[in-house]
N, C-alpha and C. Protein backbone atom coordinates (compact mmCIF):
# COMPACT_ATOMS: atom_id res chain seq x y z
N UNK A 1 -104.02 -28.68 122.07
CA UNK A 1 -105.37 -28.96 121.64
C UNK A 1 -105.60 -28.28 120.29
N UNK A 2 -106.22 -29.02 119.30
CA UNK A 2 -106.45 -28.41 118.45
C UNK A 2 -107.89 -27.93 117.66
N UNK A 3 -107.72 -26.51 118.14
CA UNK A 3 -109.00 -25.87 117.94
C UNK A 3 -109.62 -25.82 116.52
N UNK A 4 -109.42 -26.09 115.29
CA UNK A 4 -110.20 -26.52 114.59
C UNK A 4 -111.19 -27.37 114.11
N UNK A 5 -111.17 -28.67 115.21
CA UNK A 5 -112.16 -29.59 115.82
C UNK A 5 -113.19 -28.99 115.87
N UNK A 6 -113.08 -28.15 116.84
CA UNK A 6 -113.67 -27.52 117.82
C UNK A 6 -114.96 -26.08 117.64
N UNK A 7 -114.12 -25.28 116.08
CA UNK A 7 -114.60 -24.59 115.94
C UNK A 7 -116.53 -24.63 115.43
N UNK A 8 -117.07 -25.34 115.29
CA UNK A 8 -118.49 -25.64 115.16
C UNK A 8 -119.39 -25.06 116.37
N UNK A 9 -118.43 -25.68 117.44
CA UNK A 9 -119.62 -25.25 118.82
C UNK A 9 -119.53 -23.87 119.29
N UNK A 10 -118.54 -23.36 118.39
CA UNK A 10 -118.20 -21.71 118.51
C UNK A 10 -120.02 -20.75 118.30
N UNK A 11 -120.71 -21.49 117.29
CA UNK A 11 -121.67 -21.13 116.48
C UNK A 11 -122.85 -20.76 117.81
N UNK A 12 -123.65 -19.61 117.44
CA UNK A 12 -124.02 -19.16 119.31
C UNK A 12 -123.63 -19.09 120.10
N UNK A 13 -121.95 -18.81 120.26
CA UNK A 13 -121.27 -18.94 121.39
C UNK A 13 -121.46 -17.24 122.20
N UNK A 14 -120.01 -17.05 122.07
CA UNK A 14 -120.52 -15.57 122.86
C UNK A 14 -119.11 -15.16 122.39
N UNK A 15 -118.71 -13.61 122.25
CA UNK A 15 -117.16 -13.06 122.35
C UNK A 15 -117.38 -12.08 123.27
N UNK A 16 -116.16 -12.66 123.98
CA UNK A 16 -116.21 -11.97 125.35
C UNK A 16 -115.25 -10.88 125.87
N UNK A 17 -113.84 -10.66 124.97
CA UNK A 17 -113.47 -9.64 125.13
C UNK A 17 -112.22 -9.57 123.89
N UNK A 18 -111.23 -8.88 123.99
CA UNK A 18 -109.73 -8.82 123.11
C UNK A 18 -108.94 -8.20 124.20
N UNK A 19 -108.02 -8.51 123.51
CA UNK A 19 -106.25 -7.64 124.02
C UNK A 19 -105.95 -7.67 122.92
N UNK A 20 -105.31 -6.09 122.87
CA UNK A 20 -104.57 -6.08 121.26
C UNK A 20 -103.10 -5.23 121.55
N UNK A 21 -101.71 -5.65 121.19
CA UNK A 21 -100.48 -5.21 120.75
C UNK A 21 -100.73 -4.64 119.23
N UNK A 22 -99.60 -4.17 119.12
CA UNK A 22 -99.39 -3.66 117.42
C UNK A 22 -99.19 -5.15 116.75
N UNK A 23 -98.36 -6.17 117.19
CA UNK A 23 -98.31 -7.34 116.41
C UNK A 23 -98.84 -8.67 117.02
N UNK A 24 -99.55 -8.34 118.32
CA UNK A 24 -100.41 -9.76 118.98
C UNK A 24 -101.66 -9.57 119.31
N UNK A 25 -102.40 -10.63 119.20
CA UNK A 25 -103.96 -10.21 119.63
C UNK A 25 -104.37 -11.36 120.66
N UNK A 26 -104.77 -11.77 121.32
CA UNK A 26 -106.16 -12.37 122.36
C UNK A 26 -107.52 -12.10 122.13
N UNK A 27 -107.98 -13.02 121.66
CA UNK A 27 -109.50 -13.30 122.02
C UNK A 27 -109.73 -14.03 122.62
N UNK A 28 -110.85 -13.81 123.03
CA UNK A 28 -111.13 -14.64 124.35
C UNK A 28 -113.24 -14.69 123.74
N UNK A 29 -113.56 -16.58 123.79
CA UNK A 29 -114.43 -16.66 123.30
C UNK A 29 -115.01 -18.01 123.85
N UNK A 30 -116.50 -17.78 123.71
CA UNK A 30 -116.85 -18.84 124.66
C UNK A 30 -117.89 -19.60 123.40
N UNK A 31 -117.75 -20.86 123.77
CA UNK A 31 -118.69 -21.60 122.52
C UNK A 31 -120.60 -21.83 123.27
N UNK A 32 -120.91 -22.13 121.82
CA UNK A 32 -122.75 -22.55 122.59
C UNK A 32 -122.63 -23.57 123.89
N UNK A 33 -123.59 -24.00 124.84
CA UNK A 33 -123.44 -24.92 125.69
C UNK A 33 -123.35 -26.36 124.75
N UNK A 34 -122.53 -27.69 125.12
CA UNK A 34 -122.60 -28.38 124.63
C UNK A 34 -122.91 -29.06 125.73
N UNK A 35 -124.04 -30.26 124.49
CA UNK A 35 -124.72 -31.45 125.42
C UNK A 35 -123.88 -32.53 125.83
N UNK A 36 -124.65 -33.30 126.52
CA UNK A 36 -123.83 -34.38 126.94
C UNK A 36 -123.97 -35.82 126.12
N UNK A 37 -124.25 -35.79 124.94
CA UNK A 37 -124.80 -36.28 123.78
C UNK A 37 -123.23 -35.79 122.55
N UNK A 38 -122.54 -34.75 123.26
CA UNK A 38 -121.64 -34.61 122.37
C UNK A 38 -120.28 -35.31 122.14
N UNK A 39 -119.77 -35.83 121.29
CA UNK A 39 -118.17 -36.68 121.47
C UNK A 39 -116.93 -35.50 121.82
N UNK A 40 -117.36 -35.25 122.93
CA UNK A 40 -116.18 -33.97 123.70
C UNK A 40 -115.61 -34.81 124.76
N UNK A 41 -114.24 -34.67 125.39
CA UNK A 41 -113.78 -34.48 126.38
C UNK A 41 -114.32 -33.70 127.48
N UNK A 42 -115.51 -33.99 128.83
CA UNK A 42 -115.93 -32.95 129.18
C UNK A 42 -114.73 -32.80 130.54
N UNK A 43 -113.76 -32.71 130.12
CA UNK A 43 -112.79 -32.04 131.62
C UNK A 43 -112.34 -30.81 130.38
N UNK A 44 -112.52 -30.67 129.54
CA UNK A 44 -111.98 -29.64 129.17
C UNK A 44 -113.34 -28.06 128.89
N UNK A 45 -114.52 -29.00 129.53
CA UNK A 45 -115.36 -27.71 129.19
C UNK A 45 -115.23 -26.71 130.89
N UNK A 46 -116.03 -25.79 130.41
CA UNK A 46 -116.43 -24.63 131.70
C UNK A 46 -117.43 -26.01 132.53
N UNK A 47 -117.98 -25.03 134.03
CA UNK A 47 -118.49 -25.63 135.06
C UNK A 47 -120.15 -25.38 134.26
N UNK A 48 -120.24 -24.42 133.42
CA UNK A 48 -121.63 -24.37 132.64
C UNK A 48 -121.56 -25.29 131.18
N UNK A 49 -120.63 -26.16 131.32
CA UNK A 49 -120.86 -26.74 129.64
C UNK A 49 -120.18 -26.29 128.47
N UNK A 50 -119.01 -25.37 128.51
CA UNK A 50 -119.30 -25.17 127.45
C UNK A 50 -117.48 -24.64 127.47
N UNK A 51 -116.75 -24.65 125.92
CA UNK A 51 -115.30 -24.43 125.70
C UNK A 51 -115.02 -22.96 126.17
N UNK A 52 -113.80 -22.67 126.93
CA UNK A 52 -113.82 -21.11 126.74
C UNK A 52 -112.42 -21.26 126.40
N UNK A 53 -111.94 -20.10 125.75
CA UNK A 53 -110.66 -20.48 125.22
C UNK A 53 -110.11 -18.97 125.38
N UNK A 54 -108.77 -18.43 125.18
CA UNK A 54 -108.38 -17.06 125.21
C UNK A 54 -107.39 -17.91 123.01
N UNK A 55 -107.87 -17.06 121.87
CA UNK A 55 -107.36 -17.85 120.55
C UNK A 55 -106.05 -16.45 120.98
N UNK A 56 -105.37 -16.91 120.46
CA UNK A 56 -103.92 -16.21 120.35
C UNK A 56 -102.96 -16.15 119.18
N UNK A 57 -102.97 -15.00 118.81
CA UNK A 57 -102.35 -14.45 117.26
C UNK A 57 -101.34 -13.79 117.05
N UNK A 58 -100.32 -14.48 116.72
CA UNK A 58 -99.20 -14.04 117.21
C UNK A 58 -98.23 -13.56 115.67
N UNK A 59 -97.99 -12.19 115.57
CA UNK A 59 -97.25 -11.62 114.39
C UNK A 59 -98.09 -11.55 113.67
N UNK A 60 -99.44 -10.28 113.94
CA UNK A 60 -100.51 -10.38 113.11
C UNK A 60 -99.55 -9.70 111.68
N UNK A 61 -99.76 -10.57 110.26
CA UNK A 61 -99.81 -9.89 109.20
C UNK A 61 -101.14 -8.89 108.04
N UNK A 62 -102.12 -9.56 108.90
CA UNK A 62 -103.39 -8.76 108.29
C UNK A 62 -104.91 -8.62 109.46
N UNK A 63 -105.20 -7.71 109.06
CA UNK A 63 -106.14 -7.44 109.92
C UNK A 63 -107.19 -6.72 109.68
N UNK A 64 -108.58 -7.04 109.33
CA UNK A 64 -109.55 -6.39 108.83
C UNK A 64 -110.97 -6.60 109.39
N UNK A 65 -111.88 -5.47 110.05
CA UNK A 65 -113.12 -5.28 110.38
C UNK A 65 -113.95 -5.17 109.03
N UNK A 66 -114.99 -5.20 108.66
CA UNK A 66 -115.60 -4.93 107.55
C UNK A 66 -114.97 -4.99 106.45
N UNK A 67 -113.92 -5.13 106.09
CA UNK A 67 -113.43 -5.00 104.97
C UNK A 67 -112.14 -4.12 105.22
N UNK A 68 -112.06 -3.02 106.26
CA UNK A 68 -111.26 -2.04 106.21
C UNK A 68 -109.98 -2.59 107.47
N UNK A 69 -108.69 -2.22 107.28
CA UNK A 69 -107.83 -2.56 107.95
C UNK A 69 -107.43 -1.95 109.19
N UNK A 70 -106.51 -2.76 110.06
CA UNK A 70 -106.37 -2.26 111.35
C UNK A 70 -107.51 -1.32 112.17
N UNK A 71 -108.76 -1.44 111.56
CA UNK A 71 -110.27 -1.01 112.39
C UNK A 71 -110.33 -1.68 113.75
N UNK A 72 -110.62 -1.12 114.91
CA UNK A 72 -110.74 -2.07 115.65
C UNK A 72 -112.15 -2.98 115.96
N UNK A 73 -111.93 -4.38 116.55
CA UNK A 73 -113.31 -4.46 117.14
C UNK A 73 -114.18 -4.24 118.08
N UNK A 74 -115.60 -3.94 117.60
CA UNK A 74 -116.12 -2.97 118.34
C UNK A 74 -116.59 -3.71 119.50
N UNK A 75 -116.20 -4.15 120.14
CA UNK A 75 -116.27 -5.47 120.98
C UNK A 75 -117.21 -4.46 122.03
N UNK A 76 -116.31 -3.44 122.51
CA UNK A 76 -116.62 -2.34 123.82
C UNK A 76 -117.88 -1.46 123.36
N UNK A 77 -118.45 -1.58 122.45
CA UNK A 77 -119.18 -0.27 122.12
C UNK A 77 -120.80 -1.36 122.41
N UNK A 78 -121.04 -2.77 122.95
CA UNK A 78 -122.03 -3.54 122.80
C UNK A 78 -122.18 -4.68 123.61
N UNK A 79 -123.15 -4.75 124.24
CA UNK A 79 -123.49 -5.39 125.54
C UNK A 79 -123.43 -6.62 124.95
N UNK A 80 -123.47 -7.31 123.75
CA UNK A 80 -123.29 -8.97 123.85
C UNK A 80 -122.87 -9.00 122.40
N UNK A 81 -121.94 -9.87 122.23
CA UNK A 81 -121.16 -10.27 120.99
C UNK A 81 -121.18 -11.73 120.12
N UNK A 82 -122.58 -12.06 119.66
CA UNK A 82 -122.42 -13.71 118.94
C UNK A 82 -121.96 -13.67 118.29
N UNK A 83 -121.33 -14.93 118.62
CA UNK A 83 -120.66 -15.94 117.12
C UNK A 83 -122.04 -16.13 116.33
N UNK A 84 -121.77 -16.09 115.00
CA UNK A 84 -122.24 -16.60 113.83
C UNK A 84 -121.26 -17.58 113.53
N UNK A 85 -120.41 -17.43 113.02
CA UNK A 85 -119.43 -17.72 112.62
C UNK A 85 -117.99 -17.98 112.85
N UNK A 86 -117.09 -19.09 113.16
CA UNK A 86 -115.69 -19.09 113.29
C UNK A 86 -115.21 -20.15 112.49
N UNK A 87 -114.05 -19.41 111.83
CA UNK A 87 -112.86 -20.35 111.20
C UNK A 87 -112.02 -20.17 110.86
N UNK A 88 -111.55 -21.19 110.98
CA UNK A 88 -109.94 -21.13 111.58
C UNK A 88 -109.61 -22.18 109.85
N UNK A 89 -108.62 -21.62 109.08
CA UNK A 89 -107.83 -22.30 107.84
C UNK A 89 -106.25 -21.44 107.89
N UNK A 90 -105.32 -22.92 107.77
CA UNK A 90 -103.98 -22.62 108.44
C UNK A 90 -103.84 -21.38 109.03
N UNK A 91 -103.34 -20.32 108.53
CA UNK A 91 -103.12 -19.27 109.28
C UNK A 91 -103.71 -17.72 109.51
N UNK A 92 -105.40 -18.49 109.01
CA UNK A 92 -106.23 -17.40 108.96
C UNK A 92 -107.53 -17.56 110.06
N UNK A 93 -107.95 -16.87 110.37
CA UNK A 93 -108.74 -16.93 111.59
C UNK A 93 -109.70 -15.64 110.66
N UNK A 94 -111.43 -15.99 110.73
CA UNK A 94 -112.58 -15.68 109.98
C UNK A 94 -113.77 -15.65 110.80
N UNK A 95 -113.95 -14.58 111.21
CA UNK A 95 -115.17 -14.33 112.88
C UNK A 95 -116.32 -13.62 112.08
N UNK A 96 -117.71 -14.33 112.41
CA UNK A 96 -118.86 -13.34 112.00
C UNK A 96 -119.67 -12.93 113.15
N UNK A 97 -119.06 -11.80 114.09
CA UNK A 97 -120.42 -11.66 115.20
C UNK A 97 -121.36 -10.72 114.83
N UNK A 98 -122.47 -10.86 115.35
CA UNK A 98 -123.47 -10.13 115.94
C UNK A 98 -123.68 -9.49 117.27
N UNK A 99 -123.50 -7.92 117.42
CA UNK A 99 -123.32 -7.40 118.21
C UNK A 99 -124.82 -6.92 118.41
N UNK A 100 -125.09 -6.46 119.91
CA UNK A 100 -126.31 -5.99 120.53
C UNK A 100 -126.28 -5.90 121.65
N UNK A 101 -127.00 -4.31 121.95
CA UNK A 101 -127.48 -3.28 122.76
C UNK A 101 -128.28 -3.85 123.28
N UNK A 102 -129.14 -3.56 124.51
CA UNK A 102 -130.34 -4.03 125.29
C UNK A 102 -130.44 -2.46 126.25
N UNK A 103 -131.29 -2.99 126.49
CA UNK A 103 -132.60 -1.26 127.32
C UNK A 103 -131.97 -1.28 128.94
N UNK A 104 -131.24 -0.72 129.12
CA UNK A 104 -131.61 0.76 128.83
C UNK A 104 -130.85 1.50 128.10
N UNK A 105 -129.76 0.72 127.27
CA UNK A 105 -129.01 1.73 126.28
C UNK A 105 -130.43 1.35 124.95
N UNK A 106 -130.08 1.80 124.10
CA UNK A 106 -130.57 1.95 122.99
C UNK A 106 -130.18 0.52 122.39
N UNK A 107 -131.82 0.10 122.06
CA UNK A 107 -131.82 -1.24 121.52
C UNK A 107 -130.67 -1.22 119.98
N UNK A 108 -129.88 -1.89 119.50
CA UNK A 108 -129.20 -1.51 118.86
C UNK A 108 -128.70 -3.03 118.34
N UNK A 109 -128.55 -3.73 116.61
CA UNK A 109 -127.76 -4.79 116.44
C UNK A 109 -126.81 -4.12 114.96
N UNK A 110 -125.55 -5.21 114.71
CA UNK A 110 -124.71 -4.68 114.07
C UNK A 110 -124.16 -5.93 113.99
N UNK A 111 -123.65 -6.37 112.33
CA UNK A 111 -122.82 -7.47 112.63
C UNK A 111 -121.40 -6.97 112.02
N UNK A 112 -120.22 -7.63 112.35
CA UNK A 112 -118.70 -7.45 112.30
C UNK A 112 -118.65 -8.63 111.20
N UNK A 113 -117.84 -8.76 110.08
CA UNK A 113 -117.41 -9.87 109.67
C UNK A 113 -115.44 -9.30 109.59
N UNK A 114 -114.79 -10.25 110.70
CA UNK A 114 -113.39 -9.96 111.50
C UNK A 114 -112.49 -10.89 110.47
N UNK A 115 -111.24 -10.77 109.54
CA UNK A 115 -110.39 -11.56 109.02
C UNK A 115 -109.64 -11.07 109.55
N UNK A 116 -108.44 -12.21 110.32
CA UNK A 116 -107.21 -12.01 110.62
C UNK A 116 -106.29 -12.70 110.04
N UNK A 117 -105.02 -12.56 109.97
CA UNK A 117 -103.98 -13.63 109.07
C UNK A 117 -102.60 -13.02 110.07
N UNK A 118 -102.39 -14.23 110.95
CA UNK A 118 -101.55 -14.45 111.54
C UNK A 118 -100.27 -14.98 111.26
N UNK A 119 -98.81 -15.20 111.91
CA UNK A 119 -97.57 -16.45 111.43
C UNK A 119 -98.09 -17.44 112.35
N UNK A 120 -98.98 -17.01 113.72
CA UNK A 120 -98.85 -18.24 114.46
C UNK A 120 -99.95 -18.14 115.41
N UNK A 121 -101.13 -19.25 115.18
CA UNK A 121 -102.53 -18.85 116.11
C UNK A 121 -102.51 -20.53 116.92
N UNK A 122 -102.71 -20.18 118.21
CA UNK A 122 -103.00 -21.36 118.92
C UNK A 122 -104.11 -21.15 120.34
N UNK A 123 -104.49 -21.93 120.44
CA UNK A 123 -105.71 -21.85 121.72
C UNK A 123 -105.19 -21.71 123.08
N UNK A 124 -105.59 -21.36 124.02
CA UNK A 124 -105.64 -21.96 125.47
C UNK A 124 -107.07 -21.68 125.87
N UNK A 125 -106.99 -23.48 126.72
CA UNK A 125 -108.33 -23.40 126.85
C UNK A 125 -108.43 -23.23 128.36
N UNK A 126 -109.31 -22.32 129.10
CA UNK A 126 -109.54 -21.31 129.89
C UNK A 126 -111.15 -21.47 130.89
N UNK A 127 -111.41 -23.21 130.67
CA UNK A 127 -112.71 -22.76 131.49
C UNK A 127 -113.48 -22.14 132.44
N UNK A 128 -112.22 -21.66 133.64
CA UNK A 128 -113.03 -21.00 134.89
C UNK A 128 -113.22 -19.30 134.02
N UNK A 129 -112.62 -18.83 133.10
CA UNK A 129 -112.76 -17.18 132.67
C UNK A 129 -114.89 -17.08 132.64
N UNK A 130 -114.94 -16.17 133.17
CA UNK A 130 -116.55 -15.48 133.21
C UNK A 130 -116.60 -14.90 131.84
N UNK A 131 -117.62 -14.86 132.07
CA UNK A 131 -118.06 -14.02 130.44
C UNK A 131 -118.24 -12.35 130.59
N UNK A 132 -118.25 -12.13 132.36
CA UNK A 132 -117.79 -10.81 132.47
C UNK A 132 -116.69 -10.50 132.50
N UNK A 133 -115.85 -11.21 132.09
CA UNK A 133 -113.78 -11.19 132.27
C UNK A 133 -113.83 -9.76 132.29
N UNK A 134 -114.52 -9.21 131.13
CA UNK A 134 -113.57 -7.74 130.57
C UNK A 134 -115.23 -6.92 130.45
N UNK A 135 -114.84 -5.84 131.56
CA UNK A 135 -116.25 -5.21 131.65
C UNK A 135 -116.18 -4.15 130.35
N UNK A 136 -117.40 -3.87 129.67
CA UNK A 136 -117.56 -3.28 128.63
C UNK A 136 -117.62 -1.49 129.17
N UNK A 137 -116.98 -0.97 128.40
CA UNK A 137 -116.75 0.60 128.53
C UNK A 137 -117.83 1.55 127.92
């Protein structure tokens, strides 16, 4: 499947967790709900509507949070993670979330803008994964 189609309905979606090696990464990301008004395949969405995918990056050559390298993302430090932003150009993968706190931690927002540059990124798409997959620490 090829997730550059795809990447639009990413926009309000949600990021739901990572796995990270020294040279592989997993994300795992869920797109906005899509209608039934949309030109999708719906056997490939979740039972709520919507793509979930685990993106997979394989022989990361670059890797940057804010600007600064091998930073990690702060995925764990924030109760919900939007997409703004995803894109995917040949072998670069370009994430803008918005991270946020809710009460009773300390109301709190922060956005990440994530560049990765991979040899080799491909999807699996993953609809039964929860959006609690990976409980936050």
């Amino acid at each position: 499947m090829d997730i550059k189609k795809y990447t639009g309905y990413f926009h309000d979606g949600g990021f739901i967790g990572a796995n990270r090696t020294e040279k592989n990464m997993e994300l795992f990301l869920r797109s906005c709900e899509i209608t039934s008004d949309e030109p999708i395949d719906r056997r490939i969405l979740s039972i709520d509507s919507a793509l979930k995918c685990k993106l997979c990056l394989i022989n990361i050559k670059l890797f940057k949070v804010d600007g600064i390298e091998n930073k990690e993302i702060p995925w764990k430090d924030y109760d919900h993670g939007e997409i703004l932003d995803l894109t995917i150009d040949n072998n670069k993968v370009f994430l803008l979330i918005e991270w946020t706190n809710f009460p009773p931690k300390t109301r709190a927002t922060d956005i990440s803008k994530i560049e990765i540059e991979a040899e080799k990124i491909h999807w699996e798409n993953i609809p039964e994964i929860s959006d609690d997959f990976f409980k936050r620490v």
